[in-house]
Protein backbone atom coordinates (compact mmCIF):
# COMPACT_ATOMS: atom_id res chain seq x y z
CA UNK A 1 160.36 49.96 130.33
CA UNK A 2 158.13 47.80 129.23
CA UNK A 3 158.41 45.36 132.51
CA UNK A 4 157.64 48.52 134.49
CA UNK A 5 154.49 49.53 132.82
CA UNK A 6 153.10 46.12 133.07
CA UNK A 7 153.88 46.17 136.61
CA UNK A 8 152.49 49.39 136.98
CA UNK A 9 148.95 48.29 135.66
CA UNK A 10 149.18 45.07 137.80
CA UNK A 11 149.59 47.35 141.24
CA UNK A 12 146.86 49.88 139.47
CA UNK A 13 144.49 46.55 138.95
CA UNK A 14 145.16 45.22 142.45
CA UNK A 15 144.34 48.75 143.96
CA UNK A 16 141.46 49.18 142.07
CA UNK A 17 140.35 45.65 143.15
CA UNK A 18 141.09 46.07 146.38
CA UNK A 19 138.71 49.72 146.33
CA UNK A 20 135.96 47.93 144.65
CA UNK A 21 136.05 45.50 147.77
CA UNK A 22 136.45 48.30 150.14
CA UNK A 23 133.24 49.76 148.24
CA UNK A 24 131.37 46.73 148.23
CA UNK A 25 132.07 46.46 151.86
CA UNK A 26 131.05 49.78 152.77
CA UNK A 27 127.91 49.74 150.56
CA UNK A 28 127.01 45.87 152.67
CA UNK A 29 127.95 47.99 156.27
CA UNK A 30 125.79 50.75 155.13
CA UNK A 31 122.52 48.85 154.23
CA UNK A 32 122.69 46.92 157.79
CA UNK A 33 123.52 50.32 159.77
CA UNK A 34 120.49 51.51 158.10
CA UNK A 35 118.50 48.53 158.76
CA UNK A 36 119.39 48.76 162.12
CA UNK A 37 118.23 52.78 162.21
CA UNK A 38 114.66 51.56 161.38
CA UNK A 39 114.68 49.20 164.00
CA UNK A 40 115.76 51.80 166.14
CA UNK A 41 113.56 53.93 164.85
CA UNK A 42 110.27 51.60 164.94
CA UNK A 43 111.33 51.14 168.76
CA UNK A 44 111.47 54.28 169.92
CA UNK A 45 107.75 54.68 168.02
CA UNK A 46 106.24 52.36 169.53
CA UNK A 47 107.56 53.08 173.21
CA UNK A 48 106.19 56.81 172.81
CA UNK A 49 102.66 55.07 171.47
CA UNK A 50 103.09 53.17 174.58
CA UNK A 51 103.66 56.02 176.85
CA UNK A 52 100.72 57.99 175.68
CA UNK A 53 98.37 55.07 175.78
CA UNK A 54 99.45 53.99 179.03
CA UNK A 55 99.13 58.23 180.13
CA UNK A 56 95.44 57.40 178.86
CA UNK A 57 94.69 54.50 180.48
CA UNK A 58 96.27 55.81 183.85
CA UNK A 59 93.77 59.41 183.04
CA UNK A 60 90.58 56.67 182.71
CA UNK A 61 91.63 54.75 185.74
CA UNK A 62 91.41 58.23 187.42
CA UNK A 63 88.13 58.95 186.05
CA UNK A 64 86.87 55.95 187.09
CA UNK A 65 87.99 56.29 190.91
CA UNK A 66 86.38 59.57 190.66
CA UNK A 67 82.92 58.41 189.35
CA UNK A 68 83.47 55.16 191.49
CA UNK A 69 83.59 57.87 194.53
CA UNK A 70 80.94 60.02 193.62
CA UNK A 71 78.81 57.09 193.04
CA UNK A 72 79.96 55.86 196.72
CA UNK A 73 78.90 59.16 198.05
CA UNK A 74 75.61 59.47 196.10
CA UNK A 75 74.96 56.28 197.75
CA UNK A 76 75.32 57.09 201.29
CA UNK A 77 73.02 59.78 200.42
CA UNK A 78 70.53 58.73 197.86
CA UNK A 79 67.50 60.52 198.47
CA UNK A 80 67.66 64.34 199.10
CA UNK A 81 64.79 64.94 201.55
CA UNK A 82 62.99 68.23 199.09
CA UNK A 83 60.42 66.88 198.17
CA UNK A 84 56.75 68.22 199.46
CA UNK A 85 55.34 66.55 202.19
CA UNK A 86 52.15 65.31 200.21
CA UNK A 87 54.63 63.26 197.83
CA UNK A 88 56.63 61.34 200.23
CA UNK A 89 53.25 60.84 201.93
CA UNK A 90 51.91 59.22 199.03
CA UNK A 91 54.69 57.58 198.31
CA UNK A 92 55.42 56.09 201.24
CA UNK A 93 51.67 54.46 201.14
CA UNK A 94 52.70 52.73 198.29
CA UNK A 95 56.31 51.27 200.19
CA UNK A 96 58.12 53.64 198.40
CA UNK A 97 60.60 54.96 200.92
CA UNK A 98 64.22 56.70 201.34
CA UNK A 99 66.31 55.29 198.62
CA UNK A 100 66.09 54.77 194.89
CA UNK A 101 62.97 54.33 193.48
CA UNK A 102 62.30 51.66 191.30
CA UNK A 103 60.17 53.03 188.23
CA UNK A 104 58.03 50.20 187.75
CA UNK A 105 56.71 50.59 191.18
CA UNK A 106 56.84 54.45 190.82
CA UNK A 107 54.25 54.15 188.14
CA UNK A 108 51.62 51.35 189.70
CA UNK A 109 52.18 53.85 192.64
CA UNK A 110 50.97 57.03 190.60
CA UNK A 111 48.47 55.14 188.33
CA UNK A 112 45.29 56.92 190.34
CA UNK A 113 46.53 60.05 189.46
CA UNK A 114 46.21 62.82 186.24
CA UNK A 115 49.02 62.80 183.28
CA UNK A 116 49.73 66.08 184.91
CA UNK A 117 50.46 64.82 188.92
CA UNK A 118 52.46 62.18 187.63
CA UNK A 119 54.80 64.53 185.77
CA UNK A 120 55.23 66.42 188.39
CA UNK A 121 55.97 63.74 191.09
CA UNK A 122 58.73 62.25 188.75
CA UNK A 123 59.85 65.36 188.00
CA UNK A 124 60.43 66.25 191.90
CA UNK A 125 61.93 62.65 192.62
CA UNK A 126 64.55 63.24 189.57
CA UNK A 127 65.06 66.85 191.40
CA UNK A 128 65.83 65.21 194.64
CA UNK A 129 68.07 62.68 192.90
CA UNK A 130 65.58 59.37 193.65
CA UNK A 131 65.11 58.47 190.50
CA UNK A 132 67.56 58.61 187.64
């Protein structure tokens, strides 16, 4: 009886060694599943960060072409001719012509005339779009 006890605890030792090895295994597997979760997890992260910065850039490379355009456009037509006669008439005695105005020579142009005149010259060039 004796014999068989002993060799009872010796099978119950060897299975209970045998589950703490099973345990310690599963506890290692665990910890590098879960390590490999975060990685996982950190990819998919930064692949959506990607995908909304690169829906960004792609919506500022679109604003661009469409300032780019309208610049292109404003260019083939920079001077709206409604402006009164007597202004582009003065103007163009100072070489001021179709086109965008430079300001420095926009003011030696209007220097002979009141604070008033020369408020409302520039204010009828930035109406027609000459000056900006």
């Amino acid at each position: 009886m004796e014999n068989k006890e002993q060799e009872m605890t010796e099978r119950l030792e060897a299975a209970t060694t045998l589950l703490e090895r099973a345990l310690s295994w599963l506890e290692e597997r665990q910890s590098a599943l879960t390590g490999e979760v975060e990685k996982i997890s950190a990819t998919v992260e930064q692949s959506r960060r990607e995908a909304e910065l690169a829906e960004k850039l792609a919506a500022a490379e679109r604003e661009i072409a469409e300032l780019k355009a309208a610049g292109a456009q404003n260019a083939l037509n920079p001077l709206r001719k409604t402006m009164p006669v007597a202004t582009t008439e003065m103007l163009a005695k100072h070489g001021i012509g179709d086109g965008p105005v430079d300001v420095r020579t926009l003011d030696a142009a209007l220097a002979s005339l009141s604070l008033e005149q020369r408020i409302a010259v520039k204010t009828q060039l930035l109406r027609a779009g000459a000056i900006a």
